[in-house]
PDB file of N, CA and C in Angstrom:
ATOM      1  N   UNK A   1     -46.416  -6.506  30.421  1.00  0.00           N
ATOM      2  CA  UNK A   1     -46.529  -7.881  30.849  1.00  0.00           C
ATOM      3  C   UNK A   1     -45.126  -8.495  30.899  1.00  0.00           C
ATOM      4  N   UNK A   2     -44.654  -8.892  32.130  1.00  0.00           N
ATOM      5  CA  UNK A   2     -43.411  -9.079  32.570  1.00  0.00           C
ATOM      6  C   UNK A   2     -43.500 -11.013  31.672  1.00  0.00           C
ATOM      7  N   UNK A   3     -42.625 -11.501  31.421  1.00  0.00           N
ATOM      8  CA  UNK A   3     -41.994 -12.965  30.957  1.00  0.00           C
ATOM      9  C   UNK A   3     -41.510 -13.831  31.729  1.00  0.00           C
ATOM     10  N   UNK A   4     -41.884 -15.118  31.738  1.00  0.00           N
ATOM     11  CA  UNK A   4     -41.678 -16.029  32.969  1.00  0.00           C
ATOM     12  C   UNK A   4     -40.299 -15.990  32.934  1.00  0.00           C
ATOM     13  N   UNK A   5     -39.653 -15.727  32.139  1.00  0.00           N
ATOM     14  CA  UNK A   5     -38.054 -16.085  32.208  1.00  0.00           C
ATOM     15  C   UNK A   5     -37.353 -14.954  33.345  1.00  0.00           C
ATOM     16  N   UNK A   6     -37.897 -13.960  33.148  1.00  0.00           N
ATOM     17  CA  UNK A   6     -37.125 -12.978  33.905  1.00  0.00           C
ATOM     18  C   UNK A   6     -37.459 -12.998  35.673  1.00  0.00           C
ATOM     19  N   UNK A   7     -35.960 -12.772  35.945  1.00  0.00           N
ATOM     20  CA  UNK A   7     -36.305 -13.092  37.495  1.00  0.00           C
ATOM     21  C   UNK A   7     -37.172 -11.754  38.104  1.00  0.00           C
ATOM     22  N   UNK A   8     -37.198 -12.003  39.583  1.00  0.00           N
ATOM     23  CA  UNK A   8     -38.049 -11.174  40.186  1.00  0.00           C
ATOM     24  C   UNK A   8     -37.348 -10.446  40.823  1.00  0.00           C
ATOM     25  N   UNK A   9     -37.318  -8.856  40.722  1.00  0.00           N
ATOM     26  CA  UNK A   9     -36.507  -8.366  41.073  1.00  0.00           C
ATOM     27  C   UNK A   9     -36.420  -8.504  43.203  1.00  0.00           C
ATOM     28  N   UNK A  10     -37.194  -9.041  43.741  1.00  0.00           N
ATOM     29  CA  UNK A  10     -36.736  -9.296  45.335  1.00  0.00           C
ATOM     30  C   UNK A  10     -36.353 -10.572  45.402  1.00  0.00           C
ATOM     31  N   UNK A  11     -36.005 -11.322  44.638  1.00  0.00           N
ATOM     32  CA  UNK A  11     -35.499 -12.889  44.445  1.00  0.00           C
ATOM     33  C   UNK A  11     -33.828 -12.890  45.414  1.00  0.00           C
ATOM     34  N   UNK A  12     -34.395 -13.902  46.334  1.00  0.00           N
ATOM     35  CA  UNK A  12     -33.076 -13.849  47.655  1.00  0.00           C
ATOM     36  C   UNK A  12     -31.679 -14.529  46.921  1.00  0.00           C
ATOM     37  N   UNK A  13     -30.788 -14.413  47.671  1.00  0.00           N
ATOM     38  CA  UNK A  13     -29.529 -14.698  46.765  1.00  0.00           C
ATOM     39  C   UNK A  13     -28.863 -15.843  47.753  1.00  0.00           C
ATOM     40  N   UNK A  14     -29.065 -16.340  48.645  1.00  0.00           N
ATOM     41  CA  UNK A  14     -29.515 -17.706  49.083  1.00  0.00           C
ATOM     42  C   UNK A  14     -29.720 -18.792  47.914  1.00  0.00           C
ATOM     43  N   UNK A  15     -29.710 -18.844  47.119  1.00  0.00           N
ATOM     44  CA  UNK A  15     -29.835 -20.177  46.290  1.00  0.00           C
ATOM     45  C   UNK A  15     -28.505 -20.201  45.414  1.00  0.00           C
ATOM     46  N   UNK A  16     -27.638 -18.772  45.199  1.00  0.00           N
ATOM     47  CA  UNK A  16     -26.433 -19.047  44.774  1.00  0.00           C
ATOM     48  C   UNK A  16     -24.898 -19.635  45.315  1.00  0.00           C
ATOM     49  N   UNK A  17     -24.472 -20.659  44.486  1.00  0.00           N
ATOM     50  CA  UNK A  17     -23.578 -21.383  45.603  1.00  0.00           C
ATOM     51  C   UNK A  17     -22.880 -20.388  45.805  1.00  0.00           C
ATOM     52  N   UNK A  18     -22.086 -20.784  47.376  1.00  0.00           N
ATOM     53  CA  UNK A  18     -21.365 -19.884  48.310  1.00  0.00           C
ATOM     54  C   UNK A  18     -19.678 -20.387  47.176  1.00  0.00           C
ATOM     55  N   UNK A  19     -18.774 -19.226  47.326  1.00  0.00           N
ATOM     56  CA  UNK A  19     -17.633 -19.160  46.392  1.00  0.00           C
ATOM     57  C   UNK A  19     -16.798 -20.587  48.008  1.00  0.00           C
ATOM     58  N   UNK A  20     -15.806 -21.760  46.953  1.00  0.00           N
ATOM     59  CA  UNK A  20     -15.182 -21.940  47.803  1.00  0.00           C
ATOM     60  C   UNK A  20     -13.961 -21.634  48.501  1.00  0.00           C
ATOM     61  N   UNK A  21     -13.197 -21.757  49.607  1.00  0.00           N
ATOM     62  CA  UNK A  21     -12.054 -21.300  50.091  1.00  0.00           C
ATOM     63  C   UNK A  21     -10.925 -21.116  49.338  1.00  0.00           C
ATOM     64  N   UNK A  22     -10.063 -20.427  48.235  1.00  0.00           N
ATOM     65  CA  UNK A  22      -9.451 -20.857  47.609  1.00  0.00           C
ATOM     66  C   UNK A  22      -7.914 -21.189  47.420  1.00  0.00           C
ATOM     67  N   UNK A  23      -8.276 -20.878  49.557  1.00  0.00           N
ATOM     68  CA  UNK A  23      -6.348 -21.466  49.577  1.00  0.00           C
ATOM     69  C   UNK A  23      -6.726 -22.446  50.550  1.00  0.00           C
ATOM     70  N   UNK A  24      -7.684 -23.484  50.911  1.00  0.00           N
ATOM     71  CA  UNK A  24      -7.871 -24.042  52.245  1.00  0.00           C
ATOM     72  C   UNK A  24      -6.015 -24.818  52.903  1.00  0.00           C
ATOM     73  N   UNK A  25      -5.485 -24.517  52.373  1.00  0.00           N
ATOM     74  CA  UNK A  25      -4.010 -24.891  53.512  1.00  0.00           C
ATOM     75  C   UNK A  25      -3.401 -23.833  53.988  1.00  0.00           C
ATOM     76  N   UNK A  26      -3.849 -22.994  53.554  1.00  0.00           N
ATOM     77  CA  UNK A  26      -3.681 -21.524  53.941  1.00  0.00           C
ATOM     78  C   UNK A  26      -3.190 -21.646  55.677  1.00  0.00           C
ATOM     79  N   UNK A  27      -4.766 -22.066  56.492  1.00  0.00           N
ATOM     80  CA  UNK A  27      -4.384 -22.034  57.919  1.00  0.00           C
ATOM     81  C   UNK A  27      -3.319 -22.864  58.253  1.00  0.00           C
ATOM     82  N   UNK A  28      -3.483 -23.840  57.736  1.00  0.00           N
ATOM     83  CA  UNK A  28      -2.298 -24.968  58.307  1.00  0.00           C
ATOM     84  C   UNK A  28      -0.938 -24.598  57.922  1.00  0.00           C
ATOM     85  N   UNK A  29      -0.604 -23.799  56.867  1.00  0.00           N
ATOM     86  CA  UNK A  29       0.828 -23.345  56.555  1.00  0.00           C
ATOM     87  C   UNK A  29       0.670 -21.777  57.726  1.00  0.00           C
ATOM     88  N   UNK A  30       0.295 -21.359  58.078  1.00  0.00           N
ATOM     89  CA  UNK A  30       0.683 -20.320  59.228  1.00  0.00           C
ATOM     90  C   UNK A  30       0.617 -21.085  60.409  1.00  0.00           C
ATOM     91  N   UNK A  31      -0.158 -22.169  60.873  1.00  0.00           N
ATOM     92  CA  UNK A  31       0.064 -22.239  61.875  1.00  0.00           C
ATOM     93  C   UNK A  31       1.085 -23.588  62.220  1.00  0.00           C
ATOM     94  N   UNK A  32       1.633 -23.998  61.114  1.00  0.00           N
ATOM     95  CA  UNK A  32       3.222 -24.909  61.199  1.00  0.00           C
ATOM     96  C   UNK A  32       4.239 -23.643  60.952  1.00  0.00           C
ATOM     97  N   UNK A  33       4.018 -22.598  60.296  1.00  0.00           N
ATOM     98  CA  UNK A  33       4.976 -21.540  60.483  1.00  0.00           C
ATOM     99  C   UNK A  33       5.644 -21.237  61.781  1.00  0.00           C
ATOM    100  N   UNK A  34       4.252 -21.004  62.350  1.00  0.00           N
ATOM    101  CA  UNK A  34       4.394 -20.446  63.750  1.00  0.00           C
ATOM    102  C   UNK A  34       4.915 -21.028  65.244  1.00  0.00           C
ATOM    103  N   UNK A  35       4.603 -22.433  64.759  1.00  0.00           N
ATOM    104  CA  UNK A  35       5.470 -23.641  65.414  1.00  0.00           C
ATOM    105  C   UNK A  35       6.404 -23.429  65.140  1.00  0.00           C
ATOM    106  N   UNK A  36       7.478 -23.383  64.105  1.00  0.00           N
ATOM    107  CA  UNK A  36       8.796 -23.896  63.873  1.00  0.00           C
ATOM    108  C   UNK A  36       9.329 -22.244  64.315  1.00  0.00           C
ATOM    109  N   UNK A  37       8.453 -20.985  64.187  1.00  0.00           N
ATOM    110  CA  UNK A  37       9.483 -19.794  65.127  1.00  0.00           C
ATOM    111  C   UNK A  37       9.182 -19.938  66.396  1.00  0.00           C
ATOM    112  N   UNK A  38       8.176 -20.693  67.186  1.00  0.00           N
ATOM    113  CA  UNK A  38       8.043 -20.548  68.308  1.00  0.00           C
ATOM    114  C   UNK A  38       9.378 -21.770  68.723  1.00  0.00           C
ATOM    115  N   UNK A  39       9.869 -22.372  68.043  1.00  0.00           N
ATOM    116  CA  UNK A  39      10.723 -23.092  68.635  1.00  0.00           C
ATOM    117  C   UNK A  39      11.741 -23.130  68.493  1.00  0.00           C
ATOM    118  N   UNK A  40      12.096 -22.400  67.514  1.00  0.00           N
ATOM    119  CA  UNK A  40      13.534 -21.434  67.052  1.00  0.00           C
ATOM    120  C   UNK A  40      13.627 -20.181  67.933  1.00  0.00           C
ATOM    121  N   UNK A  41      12.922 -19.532  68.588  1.00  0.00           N
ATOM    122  CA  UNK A  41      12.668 -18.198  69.511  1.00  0.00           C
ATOM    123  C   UNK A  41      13.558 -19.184  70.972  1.00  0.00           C
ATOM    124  N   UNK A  42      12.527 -20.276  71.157  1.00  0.00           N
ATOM    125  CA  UNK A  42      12.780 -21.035  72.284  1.00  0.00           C
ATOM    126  C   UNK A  42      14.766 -21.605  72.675  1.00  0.00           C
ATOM    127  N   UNK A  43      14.513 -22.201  71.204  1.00  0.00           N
ATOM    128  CA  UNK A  43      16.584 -22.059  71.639  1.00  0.00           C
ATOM    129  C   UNK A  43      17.175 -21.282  71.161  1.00  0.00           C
ATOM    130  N   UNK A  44      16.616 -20.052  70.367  1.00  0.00           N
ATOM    131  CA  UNK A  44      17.791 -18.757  70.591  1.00  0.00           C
ATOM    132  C   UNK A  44      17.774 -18.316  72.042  1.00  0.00           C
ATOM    133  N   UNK A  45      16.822 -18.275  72.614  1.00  0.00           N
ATOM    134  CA  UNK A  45      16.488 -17.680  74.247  1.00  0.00           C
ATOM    135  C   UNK A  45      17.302 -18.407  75.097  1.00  0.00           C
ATOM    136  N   UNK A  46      17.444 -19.595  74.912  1.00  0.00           N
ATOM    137  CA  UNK A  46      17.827 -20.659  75.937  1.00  0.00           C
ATOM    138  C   UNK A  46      19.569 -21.208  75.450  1.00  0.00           C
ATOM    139  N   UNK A  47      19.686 -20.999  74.604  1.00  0.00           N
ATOM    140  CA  UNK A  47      21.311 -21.066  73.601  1.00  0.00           C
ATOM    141  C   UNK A  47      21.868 -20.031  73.703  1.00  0.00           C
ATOM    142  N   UNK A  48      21.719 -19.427  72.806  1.00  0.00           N
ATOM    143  CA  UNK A  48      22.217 -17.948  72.525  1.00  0.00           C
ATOM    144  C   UNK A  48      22.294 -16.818  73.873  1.00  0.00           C
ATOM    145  N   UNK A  49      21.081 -16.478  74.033  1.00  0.00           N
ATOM    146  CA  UNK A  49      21.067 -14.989  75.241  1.00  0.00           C
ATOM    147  C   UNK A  49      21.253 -16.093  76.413  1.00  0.00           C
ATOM    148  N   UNK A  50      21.144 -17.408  76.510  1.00  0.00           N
ATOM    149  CA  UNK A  50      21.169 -17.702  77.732  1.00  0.00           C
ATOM    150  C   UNK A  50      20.052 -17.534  79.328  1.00  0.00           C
ATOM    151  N   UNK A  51      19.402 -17.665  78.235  1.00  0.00           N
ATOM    152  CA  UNK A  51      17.842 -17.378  79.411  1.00  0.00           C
ATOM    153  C   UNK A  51      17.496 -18.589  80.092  1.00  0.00           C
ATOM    154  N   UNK A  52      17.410 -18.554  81.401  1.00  0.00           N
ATOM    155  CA  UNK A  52      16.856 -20.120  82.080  1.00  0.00           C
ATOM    156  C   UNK A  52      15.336 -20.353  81.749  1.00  0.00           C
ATOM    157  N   UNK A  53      14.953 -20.938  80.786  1.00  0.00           N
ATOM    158  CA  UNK A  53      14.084 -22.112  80.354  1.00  0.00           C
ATOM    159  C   UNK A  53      13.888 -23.123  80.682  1.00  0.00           C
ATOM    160  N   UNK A  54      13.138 -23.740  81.137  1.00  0.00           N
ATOM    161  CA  UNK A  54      12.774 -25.016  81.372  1.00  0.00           C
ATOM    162  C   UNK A  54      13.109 -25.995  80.581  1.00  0.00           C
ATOM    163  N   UNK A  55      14.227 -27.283  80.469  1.00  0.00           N
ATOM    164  CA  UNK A  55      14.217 -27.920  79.730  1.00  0.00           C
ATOM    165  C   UNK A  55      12.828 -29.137  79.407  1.00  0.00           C
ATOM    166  N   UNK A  56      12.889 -29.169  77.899  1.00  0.00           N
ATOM    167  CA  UNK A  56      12.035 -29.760  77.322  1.00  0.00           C
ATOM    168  C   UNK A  56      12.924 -31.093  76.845  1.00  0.00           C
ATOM    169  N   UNK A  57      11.687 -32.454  77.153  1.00  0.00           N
ATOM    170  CA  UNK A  57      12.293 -33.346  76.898  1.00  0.00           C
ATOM    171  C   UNK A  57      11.818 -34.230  75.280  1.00  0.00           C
ATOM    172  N   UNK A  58      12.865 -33.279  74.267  1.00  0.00           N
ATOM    173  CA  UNK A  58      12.103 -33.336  72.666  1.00  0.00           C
ATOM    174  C   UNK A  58      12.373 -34.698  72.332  1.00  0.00           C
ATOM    175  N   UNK A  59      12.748 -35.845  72.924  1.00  0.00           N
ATOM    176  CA  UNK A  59      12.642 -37.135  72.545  1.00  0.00           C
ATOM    177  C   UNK A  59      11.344 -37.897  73.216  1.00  0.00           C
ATOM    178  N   UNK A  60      10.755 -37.288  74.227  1.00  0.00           N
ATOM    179  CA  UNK A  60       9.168 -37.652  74.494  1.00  0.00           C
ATOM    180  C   UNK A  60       7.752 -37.266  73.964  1.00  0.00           C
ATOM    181  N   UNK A  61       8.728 -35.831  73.285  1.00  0.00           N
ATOM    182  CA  UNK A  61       7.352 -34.962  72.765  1.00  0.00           C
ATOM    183  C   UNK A  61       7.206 -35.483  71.722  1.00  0.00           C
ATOM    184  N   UNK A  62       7.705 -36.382  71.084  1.00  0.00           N
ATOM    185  CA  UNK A  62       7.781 -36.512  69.542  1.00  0.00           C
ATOM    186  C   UNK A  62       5.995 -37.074  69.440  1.00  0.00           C
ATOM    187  N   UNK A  63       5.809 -38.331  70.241  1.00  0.00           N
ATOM    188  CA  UNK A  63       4.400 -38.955  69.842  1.00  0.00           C
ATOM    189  C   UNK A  63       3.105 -37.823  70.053  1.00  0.00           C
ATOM    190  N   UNK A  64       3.157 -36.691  70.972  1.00  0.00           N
ATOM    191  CA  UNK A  64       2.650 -35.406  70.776  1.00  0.00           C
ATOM    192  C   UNK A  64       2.563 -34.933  69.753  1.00  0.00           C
ATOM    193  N   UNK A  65       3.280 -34.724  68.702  1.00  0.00           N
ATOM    194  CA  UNK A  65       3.565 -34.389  67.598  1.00  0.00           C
ATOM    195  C   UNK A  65       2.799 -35.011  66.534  1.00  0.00           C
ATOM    196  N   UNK A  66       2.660 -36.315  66.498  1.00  0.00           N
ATOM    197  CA  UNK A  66       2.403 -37.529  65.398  1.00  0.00           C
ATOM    198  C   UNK A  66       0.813 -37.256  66.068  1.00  0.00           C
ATOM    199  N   UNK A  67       0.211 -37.056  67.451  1.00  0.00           N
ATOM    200  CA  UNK A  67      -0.977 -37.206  67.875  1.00  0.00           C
ATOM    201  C   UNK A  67      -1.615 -35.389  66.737  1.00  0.00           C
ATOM    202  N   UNK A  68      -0.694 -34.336  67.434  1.00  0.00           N
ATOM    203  CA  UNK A  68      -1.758 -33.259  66.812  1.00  0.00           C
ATOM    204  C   UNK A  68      -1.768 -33.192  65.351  1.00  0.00           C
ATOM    205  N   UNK A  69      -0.643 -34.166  64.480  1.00  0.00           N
ATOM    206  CA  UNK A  69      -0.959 -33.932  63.065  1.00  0.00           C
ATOM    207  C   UNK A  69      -1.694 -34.706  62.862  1.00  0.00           C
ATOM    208  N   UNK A  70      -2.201 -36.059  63.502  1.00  0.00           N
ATOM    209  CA  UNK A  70      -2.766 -36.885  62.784  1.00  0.00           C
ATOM    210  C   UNK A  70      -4.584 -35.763  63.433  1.00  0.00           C
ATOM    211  N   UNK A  71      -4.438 -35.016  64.162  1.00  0.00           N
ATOM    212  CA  UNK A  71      -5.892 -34.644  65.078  1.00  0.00           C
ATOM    213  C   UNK A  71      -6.443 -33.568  63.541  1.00  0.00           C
ATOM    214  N   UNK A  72      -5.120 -32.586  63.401  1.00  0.00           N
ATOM    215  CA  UNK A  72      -5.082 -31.633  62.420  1.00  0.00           C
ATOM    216  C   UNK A  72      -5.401 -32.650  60.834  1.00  0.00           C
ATOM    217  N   UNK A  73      -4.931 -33.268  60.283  1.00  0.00           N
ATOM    218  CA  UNK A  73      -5.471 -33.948  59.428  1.00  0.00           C
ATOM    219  C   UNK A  73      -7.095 -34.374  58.967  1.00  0.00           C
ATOM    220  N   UNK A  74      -7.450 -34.544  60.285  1.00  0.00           N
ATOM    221  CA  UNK A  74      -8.805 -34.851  60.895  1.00  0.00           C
ATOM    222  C   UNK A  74      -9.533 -34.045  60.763  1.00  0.00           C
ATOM    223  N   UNK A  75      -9.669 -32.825  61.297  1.00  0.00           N
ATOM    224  CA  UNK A  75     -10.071 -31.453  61.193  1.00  0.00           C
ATOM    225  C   UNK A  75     -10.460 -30.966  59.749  1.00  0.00           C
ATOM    226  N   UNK A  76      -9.397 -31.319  59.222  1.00  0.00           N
ATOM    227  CA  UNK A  76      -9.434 -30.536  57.624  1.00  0.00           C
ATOM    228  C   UNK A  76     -10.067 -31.335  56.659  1.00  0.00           C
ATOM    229  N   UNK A  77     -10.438 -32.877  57.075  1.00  0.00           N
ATOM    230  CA  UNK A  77     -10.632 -33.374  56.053  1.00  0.00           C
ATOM    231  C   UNK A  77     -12.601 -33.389  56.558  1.00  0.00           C
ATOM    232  N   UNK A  78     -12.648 -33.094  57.862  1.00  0.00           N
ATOM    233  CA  UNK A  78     -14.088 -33.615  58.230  1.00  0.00           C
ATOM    234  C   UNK A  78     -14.869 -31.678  57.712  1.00  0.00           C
ATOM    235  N   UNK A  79     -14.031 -30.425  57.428  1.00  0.00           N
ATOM    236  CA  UNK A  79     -14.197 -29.259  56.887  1.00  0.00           C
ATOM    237  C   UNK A  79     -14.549 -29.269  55.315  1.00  0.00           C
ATOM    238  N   UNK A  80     -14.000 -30.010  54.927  1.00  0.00           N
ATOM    239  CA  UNK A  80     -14.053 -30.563  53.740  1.00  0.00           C
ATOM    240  C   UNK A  80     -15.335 -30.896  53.208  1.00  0.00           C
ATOM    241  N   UNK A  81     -15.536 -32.118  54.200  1.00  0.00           N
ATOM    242  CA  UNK A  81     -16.793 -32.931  54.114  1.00  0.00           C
ATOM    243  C   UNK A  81     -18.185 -31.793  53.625  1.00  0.00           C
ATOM    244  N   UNK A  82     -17.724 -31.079  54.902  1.00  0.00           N
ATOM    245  CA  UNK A  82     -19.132 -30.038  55.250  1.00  0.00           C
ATOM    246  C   UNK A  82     -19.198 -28.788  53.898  1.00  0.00           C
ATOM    247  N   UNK A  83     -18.342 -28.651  52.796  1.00  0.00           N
ATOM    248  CA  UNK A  83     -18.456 -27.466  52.317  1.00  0.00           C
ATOM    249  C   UNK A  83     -19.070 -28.195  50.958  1.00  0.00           C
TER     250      UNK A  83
END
């Protein structure tokens, strides 16, 4: 005669909380990594070896900038919400 205490051995594992993320800035530090070599690549190419590049006009892009961190901020905090 089995005891109410003891579980059942086909008892789904669905009711145990899910472990959480335990680096969640994790993505956001690779993908500001990957910005700052994609734009260090961009004027070694265009400085250095002298490759014709398209000039970029980095005193317009700036509010671009302030738009995808404030979008990225957004993102992470509404990820948050959901876990």
């Amino acid at each position: 005669m089995a005891s109410m205490a003891e579980p059942e051995p086909n008892q789904s594992f669905e009711t145990r909380p899910q472990p959480r993320d335990p680096d969640p800035g994790r993505l956001a530090t690779i993908v500001f990594g990957l910005i700052i070599i994609a734009i260090g690549v961009w004027f070694f190419l265009d400085r250095t070896l002298g490759f014709d590049l398209p000039e970029i006009d980095w005193g317009g892009l700036w509010p671009l900038v302030l738009v995808a961190i404030g979008a990225w901020i957004l993102v992470g905090a509404g990820r948050r919400n959901r876990t």
